[in-house]
Protein backbone atom coordinates (compact mmCIF):
# COMPACT_ATOMS: atom_id res chain seq x y z
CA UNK A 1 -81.67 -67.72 81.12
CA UNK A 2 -79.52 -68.15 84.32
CA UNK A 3 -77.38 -70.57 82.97
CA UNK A 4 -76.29 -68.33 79.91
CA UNK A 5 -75.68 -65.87 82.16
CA UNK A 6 -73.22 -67.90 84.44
CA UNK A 7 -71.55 -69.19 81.29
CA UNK A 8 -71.04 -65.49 80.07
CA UNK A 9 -69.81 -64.28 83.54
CA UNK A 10 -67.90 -67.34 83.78
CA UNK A 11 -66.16 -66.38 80.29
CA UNK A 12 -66.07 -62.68 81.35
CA UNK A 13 -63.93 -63.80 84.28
CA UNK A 14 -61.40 -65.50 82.27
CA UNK A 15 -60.86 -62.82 79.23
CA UNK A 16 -60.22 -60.38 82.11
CA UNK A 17 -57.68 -62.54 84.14
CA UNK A 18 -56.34 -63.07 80.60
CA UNK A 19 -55.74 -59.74 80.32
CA UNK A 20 -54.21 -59.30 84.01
CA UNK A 21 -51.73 -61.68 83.34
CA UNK A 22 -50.85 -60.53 80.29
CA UNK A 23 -50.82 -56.80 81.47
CA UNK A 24 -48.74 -57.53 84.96
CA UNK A 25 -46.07 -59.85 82.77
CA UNK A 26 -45.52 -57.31 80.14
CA UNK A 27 -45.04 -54.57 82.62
CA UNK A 28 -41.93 -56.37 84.37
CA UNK A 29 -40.56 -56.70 81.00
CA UNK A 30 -41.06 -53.18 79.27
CA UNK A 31 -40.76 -52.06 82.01
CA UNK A 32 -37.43 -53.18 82.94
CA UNK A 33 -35.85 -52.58 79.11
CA UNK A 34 -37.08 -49.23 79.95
CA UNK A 35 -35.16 -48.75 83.09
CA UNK A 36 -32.19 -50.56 81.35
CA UNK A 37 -32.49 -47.97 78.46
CA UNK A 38 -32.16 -45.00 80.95
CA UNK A 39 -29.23 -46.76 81.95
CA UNK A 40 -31.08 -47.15 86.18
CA UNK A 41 -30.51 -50.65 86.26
CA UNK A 42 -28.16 -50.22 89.62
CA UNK A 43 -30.82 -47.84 91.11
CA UNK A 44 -33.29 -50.17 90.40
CA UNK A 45 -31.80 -52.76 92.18
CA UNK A 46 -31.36 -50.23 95.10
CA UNK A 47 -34.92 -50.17 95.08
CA UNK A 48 -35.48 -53.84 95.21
CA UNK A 49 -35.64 -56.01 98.44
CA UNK A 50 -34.38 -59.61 96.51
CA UNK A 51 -32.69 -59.62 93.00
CA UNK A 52 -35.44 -60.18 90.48
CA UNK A 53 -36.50 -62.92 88.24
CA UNK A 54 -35.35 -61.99 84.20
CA UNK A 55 -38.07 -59.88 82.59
CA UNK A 56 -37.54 -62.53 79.46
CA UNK A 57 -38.97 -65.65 82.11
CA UNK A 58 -41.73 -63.69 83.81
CA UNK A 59 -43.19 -63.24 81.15
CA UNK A 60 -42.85 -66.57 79.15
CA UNK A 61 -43.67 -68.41 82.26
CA UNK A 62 -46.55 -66.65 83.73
CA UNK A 63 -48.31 -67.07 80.37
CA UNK A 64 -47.30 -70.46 79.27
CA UNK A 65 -48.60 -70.95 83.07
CA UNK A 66 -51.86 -69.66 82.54
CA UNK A 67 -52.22 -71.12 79.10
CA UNK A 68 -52.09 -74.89 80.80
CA UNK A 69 -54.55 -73.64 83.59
CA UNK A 70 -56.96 -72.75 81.19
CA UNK A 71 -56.11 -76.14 78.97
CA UNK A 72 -56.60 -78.30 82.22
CA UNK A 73 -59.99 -75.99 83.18
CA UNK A 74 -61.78 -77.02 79.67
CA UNK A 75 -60.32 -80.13 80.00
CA UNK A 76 -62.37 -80.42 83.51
CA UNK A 77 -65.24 -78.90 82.01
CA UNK A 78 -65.63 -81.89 79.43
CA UNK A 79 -64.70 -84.79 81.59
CA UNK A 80 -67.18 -83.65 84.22
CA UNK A 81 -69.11 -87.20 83.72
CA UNK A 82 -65.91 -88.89 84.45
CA UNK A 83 -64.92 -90.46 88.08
CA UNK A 84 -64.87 -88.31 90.86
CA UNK A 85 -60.58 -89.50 91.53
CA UNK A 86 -60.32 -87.97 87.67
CA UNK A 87 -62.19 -84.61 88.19
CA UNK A 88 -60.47 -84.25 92.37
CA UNK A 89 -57.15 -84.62 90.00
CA UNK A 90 -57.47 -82.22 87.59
CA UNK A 91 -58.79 -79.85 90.28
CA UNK A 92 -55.43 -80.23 92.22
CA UNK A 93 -53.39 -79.60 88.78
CA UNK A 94 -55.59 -76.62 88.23
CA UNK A 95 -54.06 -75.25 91.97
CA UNK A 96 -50.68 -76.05 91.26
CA UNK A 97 -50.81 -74.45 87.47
CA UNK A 98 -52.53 -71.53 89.42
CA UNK A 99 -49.56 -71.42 92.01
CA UNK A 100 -47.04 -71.54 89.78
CA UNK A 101 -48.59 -68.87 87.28
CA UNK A 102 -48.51 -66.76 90.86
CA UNK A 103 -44.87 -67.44 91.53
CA UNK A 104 -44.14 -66.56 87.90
CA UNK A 105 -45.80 -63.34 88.01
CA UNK A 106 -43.76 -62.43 91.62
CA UNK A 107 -46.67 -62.12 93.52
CA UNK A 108 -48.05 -59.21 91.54
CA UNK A 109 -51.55 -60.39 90.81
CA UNK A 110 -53.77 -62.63 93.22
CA UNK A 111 -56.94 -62.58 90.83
CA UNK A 112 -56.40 -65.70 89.66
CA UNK A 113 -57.37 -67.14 92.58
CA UNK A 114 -61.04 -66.13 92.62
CA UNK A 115 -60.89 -67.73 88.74
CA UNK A 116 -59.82 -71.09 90.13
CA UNK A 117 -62.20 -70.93 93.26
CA UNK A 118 -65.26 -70.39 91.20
CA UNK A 119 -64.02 -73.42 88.91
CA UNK A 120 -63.51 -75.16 91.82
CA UNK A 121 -67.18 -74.09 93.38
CA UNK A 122 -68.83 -74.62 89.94
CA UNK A 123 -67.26 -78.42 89.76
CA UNK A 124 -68.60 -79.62 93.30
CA UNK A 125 -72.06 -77.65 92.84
CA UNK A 126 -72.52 -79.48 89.68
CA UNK A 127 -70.66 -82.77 89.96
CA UNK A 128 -72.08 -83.63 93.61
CA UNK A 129 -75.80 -82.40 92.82
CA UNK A 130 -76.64 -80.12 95.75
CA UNK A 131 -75.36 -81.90 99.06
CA UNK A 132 -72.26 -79.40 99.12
CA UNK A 133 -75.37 -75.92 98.96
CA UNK A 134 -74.79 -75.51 102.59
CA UNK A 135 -70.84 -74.51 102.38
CA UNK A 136 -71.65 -71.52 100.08
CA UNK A 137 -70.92 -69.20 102.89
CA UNK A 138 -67.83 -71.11 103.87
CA UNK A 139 -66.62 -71.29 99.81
CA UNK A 140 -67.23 -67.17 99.75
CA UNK A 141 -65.29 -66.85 103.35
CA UNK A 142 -62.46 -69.07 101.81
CA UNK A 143 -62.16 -67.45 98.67
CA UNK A 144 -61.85 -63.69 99.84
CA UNK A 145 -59.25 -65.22 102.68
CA UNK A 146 -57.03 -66.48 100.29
CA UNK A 147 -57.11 -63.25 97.94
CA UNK A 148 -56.40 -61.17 101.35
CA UNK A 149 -53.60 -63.52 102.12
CA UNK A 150 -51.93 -63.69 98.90
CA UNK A 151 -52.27 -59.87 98.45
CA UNK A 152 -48.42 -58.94 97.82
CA UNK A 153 -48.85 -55.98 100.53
CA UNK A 154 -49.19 -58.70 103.04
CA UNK A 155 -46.98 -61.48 101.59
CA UNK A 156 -44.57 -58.71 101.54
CA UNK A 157 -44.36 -58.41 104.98
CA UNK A 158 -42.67 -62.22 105.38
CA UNK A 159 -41.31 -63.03 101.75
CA UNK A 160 -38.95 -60.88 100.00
CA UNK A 161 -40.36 -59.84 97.21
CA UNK A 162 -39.39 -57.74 93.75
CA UNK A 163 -41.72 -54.66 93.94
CA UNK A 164 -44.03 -53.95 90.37
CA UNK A 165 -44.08 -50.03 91.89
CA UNK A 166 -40.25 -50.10 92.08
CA UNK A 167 -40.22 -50.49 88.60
CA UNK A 168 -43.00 -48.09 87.79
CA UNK A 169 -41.53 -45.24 89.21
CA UNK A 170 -38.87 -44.96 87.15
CA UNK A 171 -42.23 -43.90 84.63
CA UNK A 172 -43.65 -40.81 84.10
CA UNK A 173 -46.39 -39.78 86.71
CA UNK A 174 -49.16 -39.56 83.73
CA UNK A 175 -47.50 -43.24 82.72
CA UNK A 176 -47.23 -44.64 86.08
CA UNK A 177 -51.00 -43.34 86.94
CA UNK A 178 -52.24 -44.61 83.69
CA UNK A 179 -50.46 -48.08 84.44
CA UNK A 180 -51.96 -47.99 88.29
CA UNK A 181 -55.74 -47.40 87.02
CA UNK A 182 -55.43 -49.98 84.68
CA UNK A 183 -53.97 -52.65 86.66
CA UNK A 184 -56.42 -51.67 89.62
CA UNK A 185 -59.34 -51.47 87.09
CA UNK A 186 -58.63 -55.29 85.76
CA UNK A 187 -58.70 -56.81 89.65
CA UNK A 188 -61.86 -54.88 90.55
CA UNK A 189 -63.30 -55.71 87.67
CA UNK A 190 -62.30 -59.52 88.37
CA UNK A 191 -63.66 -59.11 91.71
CA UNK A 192 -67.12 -57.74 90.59
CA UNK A 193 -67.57 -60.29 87.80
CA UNK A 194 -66.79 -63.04 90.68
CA UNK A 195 -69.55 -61.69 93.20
CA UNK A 196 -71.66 -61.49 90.29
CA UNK A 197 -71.55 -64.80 88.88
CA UNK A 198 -71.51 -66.34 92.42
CA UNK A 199 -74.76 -64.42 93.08
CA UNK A 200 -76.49 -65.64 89.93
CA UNK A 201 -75.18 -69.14 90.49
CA UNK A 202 -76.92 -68.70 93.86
CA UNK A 203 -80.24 -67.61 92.29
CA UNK A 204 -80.23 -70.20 89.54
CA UNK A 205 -79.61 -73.45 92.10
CA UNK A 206 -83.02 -71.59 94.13
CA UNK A 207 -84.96 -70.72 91.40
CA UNK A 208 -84.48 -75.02 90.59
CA UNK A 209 -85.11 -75.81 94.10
CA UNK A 210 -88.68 -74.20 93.92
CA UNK A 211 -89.17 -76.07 90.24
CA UNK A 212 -88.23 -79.31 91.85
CA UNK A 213 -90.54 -78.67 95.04
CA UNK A 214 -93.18 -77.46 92.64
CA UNK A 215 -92.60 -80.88 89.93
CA UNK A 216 -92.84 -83.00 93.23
CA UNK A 217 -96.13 -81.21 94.46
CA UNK A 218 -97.50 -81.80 91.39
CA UNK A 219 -96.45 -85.51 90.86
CA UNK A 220 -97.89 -86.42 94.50
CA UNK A 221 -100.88 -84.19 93.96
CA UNK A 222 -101.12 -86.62 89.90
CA UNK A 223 -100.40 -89.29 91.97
CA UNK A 224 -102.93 -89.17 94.36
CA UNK A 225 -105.51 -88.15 92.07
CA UNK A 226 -104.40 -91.44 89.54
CA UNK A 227 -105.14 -93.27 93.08
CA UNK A 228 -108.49 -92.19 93.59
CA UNK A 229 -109.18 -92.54 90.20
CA UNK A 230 -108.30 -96.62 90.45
CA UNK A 231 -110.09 -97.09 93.40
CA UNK A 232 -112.89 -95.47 91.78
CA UNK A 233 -112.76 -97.39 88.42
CA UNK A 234 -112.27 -100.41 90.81
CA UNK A 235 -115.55 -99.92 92.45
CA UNK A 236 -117.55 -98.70 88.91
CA UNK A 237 -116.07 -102.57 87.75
CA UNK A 238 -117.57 -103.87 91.17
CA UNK A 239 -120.89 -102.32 90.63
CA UNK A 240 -120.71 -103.36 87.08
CA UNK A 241 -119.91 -107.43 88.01
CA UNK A 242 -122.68 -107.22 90.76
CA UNK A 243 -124.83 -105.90 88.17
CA UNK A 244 -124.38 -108.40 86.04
CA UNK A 245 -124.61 -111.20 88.48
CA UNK A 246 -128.24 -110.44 89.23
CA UNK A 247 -129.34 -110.08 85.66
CA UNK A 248 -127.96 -113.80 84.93
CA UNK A 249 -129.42 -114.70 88.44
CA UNK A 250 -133.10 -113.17 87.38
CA UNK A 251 -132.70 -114.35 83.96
CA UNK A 252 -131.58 -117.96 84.41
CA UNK A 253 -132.58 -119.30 88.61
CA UNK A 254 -134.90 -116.79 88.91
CA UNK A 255 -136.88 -117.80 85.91
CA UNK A 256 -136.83 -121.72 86.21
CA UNK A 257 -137.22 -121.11 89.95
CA UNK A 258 -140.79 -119.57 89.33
CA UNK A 259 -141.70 -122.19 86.75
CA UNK A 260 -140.44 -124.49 89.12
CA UNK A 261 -142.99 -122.97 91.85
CA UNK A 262 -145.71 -122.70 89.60
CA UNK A 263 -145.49 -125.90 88.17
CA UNK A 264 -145.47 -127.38 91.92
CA UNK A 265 -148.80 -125.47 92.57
CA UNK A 266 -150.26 -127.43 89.25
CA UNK A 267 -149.03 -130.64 90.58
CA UNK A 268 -150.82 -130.53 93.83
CA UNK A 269 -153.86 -129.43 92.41
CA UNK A 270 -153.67 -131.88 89.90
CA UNK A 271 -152.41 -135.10 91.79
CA UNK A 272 -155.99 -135.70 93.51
CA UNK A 273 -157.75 -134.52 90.55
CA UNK A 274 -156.07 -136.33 87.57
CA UNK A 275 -152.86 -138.24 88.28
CA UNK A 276 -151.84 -138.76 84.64
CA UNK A 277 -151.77 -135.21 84.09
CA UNK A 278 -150.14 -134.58 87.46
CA UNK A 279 -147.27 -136.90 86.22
CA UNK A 280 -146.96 -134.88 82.95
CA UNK A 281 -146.77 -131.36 84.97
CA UNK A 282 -143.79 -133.25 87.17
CA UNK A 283 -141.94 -134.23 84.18
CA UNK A 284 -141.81 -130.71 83.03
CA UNK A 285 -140.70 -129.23 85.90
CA UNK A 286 -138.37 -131.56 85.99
CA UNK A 287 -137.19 -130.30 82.48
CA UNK A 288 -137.52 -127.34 83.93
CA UNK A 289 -135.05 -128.09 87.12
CA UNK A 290 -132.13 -129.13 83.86
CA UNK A 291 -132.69 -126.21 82.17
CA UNK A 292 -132.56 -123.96 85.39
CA UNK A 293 -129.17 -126.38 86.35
CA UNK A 294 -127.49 -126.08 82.66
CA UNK A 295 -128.05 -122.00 82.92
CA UNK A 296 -126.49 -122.06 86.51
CA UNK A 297 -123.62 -123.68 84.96
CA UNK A 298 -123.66 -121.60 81.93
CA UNK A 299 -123.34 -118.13 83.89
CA UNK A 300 -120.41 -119.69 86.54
CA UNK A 301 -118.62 -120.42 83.44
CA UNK A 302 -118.49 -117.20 82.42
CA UNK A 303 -117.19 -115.97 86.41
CA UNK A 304 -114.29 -118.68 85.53
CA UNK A 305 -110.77 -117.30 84.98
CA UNK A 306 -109.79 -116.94 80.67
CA UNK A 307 -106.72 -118.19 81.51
CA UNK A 308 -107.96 -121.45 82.96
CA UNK A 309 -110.44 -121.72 79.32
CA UNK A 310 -108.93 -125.14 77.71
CA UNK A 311 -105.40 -125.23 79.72
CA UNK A 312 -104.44 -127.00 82.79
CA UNK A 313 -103.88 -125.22 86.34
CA UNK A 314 -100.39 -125.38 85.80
CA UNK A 315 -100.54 -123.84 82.21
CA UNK A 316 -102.80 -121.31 82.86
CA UNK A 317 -100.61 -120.14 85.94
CA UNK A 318 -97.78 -120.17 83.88
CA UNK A 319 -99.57 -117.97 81.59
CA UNK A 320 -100.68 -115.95 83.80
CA UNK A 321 -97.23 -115.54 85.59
CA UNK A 322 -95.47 -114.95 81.97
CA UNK A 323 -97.91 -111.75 81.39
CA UNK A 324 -97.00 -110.38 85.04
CA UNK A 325 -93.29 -110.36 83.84
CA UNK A 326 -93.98 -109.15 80.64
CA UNK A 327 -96.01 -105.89 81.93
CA UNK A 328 -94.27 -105.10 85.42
CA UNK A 329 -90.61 -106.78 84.97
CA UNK A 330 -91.27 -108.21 87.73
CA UNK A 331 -89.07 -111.53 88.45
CA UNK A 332 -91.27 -114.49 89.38
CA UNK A 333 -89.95 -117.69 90.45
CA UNK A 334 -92.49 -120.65 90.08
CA UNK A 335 -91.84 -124.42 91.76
CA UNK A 336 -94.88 -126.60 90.66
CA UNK A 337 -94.44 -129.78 92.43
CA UNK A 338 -98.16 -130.94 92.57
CA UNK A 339 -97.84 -133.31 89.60
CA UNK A 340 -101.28 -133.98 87.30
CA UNK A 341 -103.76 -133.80 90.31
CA UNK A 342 -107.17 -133.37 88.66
CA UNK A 343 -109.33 -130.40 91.00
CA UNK A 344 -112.25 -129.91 90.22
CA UNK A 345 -113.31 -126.50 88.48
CA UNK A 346 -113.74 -124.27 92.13
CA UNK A 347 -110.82 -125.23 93.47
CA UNK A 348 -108.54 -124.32 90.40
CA UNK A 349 -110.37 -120.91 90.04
CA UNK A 350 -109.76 -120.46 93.58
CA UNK A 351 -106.17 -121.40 93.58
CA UNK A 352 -106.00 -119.27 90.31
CA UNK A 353 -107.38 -116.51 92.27
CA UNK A 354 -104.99 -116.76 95.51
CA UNK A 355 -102.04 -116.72 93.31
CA UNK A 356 -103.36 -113.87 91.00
CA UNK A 357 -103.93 -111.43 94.22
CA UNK A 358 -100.89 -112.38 96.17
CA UNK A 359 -98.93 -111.11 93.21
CA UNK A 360 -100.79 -108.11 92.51
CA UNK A 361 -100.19 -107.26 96.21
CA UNK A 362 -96.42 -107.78 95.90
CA UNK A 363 -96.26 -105.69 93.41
CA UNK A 364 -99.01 -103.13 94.40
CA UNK A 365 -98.44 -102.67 98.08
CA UNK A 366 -94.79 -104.28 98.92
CA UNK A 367 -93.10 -102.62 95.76
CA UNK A 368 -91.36 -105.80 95.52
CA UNK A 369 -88.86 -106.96 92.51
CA UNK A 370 -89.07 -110.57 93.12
CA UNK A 371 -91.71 -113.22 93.63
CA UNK A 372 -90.90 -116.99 94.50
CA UNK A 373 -94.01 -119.36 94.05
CA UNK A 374 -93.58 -122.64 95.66
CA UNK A 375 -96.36 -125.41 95.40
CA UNK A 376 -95.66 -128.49 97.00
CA UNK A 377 -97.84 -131.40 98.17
CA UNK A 378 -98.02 -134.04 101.17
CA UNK A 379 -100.93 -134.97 103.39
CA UNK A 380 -102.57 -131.69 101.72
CA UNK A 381 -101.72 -128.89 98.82
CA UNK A 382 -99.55 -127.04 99.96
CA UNK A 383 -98.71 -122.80 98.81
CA UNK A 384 -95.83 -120.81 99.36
CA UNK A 385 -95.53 -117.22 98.19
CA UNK A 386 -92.03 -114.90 99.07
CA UNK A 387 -91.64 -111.67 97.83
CA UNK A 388 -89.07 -108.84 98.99
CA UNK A 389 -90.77 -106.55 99.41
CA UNK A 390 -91.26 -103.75 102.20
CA UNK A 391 -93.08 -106.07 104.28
CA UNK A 392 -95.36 -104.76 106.83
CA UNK A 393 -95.01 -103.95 110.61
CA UNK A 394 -99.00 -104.22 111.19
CA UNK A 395 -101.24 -105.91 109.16
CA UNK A 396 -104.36 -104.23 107.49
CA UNK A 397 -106.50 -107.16 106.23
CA UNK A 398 -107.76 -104.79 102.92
CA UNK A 399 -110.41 -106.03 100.52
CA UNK A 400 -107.69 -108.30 98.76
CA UNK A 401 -106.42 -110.52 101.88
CA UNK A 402 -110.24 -110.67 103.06
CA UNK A 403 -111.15 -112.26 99.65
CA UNK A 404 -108.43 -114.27 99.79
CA UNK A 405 -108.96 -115.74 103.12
CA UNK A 406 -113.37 -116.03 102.19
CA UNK A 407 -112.37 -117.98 98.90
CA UNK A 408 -110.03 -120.25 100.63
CA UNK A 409 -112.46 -121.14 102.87
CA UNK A 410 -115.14 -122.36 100.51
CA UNK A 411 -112.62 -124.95 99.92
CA UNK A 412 -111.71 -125.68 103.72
CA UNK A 413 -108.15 -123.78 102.75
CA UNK A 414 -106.55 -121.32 105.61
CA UNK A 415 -103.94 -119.08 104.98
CA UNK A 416 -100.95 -117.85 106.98
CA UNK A 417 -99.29 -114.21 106.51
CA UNK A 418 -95.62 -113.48 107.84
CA UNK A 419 -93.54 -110.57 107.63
CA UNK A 420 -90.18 -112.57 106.90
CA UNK A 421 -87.50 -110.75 104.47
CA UNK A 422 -90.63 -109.28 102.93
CA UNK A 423 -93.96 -110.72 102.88
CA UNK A 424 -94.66 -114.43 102.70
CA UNK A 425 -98.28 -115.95 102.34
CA UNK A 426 -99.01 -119.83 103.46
CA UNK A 427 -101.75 -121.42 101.97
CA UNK A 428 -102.82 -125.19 103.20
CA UNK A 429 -105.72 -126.91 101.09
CA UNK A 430 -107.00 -130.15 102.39
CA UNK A 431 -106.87 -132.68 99.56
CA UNK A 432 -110.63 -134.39 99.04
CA UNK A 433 -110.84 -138.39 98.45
CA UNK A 434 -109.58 -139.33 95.59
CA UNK A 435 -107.20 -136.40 95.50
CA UNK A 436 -104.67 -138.31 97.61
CA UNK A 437 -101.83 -139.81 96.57
């Protein structure tokens, strides 16, 4: 709604310094063939402080003038995407067209100058976003200075100038009022349309300030509640693992653990009493013991990484780093130098693990772009992991980090954080015997 309205005032403003231009032109030039026609040409020069421009050239000029000042102002208005050095030079054309059309007209309209200051305002509002809101006051102080200035009352004062009045009283007095009311009508009229239009600018560019603070409440307010939300799924999943943990632990251990016990119980009763049977009872908790150890294995499979399922540790890091770039465009960087060792299954899925969080943190927490993996091997395994991101100036050891550092440890594995050109996370592993090379 506002912005119609400042394109219709904006319009408004031009038809009616369209109009003053035309009207002041073609009054120096009927009304000098009228003067001529009384035959008061010499008392009209009487009248004159400096020998005026032809009547023919006034007008021509001040309209061909204007004509290119409004050519260069659409121009402006379509180019506005354009560099600033292209839009800063048609703005200085549109001053010099707007000085010349000023010259041409002998002074006897200034309007045109609020026309070319409101372009002028509308272009750096627009083009520059809002840093240049806070010279408003200085723009409207400017604008009225340069109408005072250029008023031809005042410029009259130092410039000799041809007088519009000296030709209109050689009218009528019902002509020369009707000629005064309409010239004074057009630069009021100029003037009101420019307050207005400066004054609904105004309201438009606050009206979008209070949007924009509103849109950013409500994005931080969405964003905080898509945070809680996370942290709450995060700890539903938790519950949910744990949960599942303890049924495989009652179903499987727990289960060949009290066979196991009860079977025991037989065996001691039995091993005084009847020793062959007491032998048979041992054997099957001793088939018992397999089972129990095959169903152990059975549910840590299932706590093993898919992406480690059938591929190597290099593969299934590779995999894994491939899907990170995929989803998050992030740019990871990944130096495998550790040749075919063969780990055993924990110390993959722990490696797996590190790896896994320490990117998830880059991109979570340090908002980082890139990620440089680097795994290189000597007296022990060896884990380098750069990002650049924000970095930190005191660390929080969160959930993550804590895991991080427990699972390493299983494994006799440290880890080192620095805050260098981002975050950087050293990870030694001790190699086990036949692991060296």
């Amino acid at each position: 709604m506002h912005l119609k309205r400042i394109r219709f005032l904006r319009q408004t403003l031009i038809v009616i310094n369209f109009f003053a231009v035309l009207y002041n032109a073609s009054l120096y030039l009927f009304a000098s063939k009228y003067v001529v026609s009384l035959g008061f040409s010499h008392s009209l020069l009487e009248k004159l402080s400096s020998i005026p421009t032809k009547p023919t050239l006034v007008f021509w000029s001040s309209v061909l003038s204007f004509a290119f000042l409004l050519l260069v102002m659409q121009i402006r208005n379509h180019v506005s995407e354009a560099s600033k050095i292209t839009v800063d030079s048609l703005l200085v054309l549109e001053i010099l067209l707007l000085l010349v059309t000023f010259v041409a007209l002998q002074s006897s309209y200034n309007g045109l100058v609020l026309l070319v200051f409101l372009d002028i305002f509308y272009t750096y509002t627009d083009f520059y976003t809002m840093q240049k809101r806070r010279y408003w006051l200085f723009f409207i102080v400017l604008s009225f200075s340069a109408l005072l200035v250029s008023n031809f009352d005042i410029l009259s004062l130092v410039v000799d100038l041809p007088s519009l009045e000296a030709y209109l009283e050689f009218f009528p007095a019902s002509v020369r009022f009707a000629t005064m009311f309409v010239k004074n009508l057009l630069a009021s009229l100029n003037i009101v349309v420019f307050i207005t239009s400066l004054i609904t600018y105004i309201m438009y560019s606050v009206s979008e300030n209070h949007k924009i603070e509103e849109e950013l409440r409500m994005a931080f307010q969405a964003n905080t509640e898509l945070n809680n939300y996370v942290a709450i799924t995060e700890k539903i999943a938790e519950d949910r693992e744990r949960k599942r943990i303890s049924r495989e632990i009652h179903d499987t251990l727990g289960h060949a653990l009290t066979g196991i016990s009860a079977g025991i119980d037989a065996v001691s009763v039995l091993v005084d009493v009847d020793p062959e049977r007491a032998k048979v009872q041992l054997k099957n908790v001793s088939n018992v013991v397999r089972e129990g150890i095959s169903d152990v294995r059975r549910s840590l499979e299932k706590l093993r990484p898919g992406a480690l399922e059938g591929r190597t540790l290099k593969d299934a890091l590779e995999k894994m780093i491939a899907d990170y770039q995929e989803l998050s465009r992030l740019d990871i960087q990944f130096d495998y130098q550790w040749g075919e060792v063969d780990l055993d299954r924990t110390k993959e899925d722990i490696i797996f693990r590190v790896i896994q969080e320490s990117i998830t943190n880059s991109l979570r927490h340090g908002h980082a772009r890139r990620v440089t993996i680097q795994m290189t091997s000597d007296s022990a395994y060896r884990l380098c992991i750069q990002d650049d991101g924000i970095g930190f100036d005191t660390l929080q050891y969160g959930y993550g980090l804590t895991q991080l550092q427990e699972r390493l440890a299983i494994i006799g594995g440290k880890a080192e954080f620095v805050n260098h050109q981002g975050f950087r996370t050293n990870v030694t592993i001790p190699k086990s015997k036949g692991e060296e090379e």
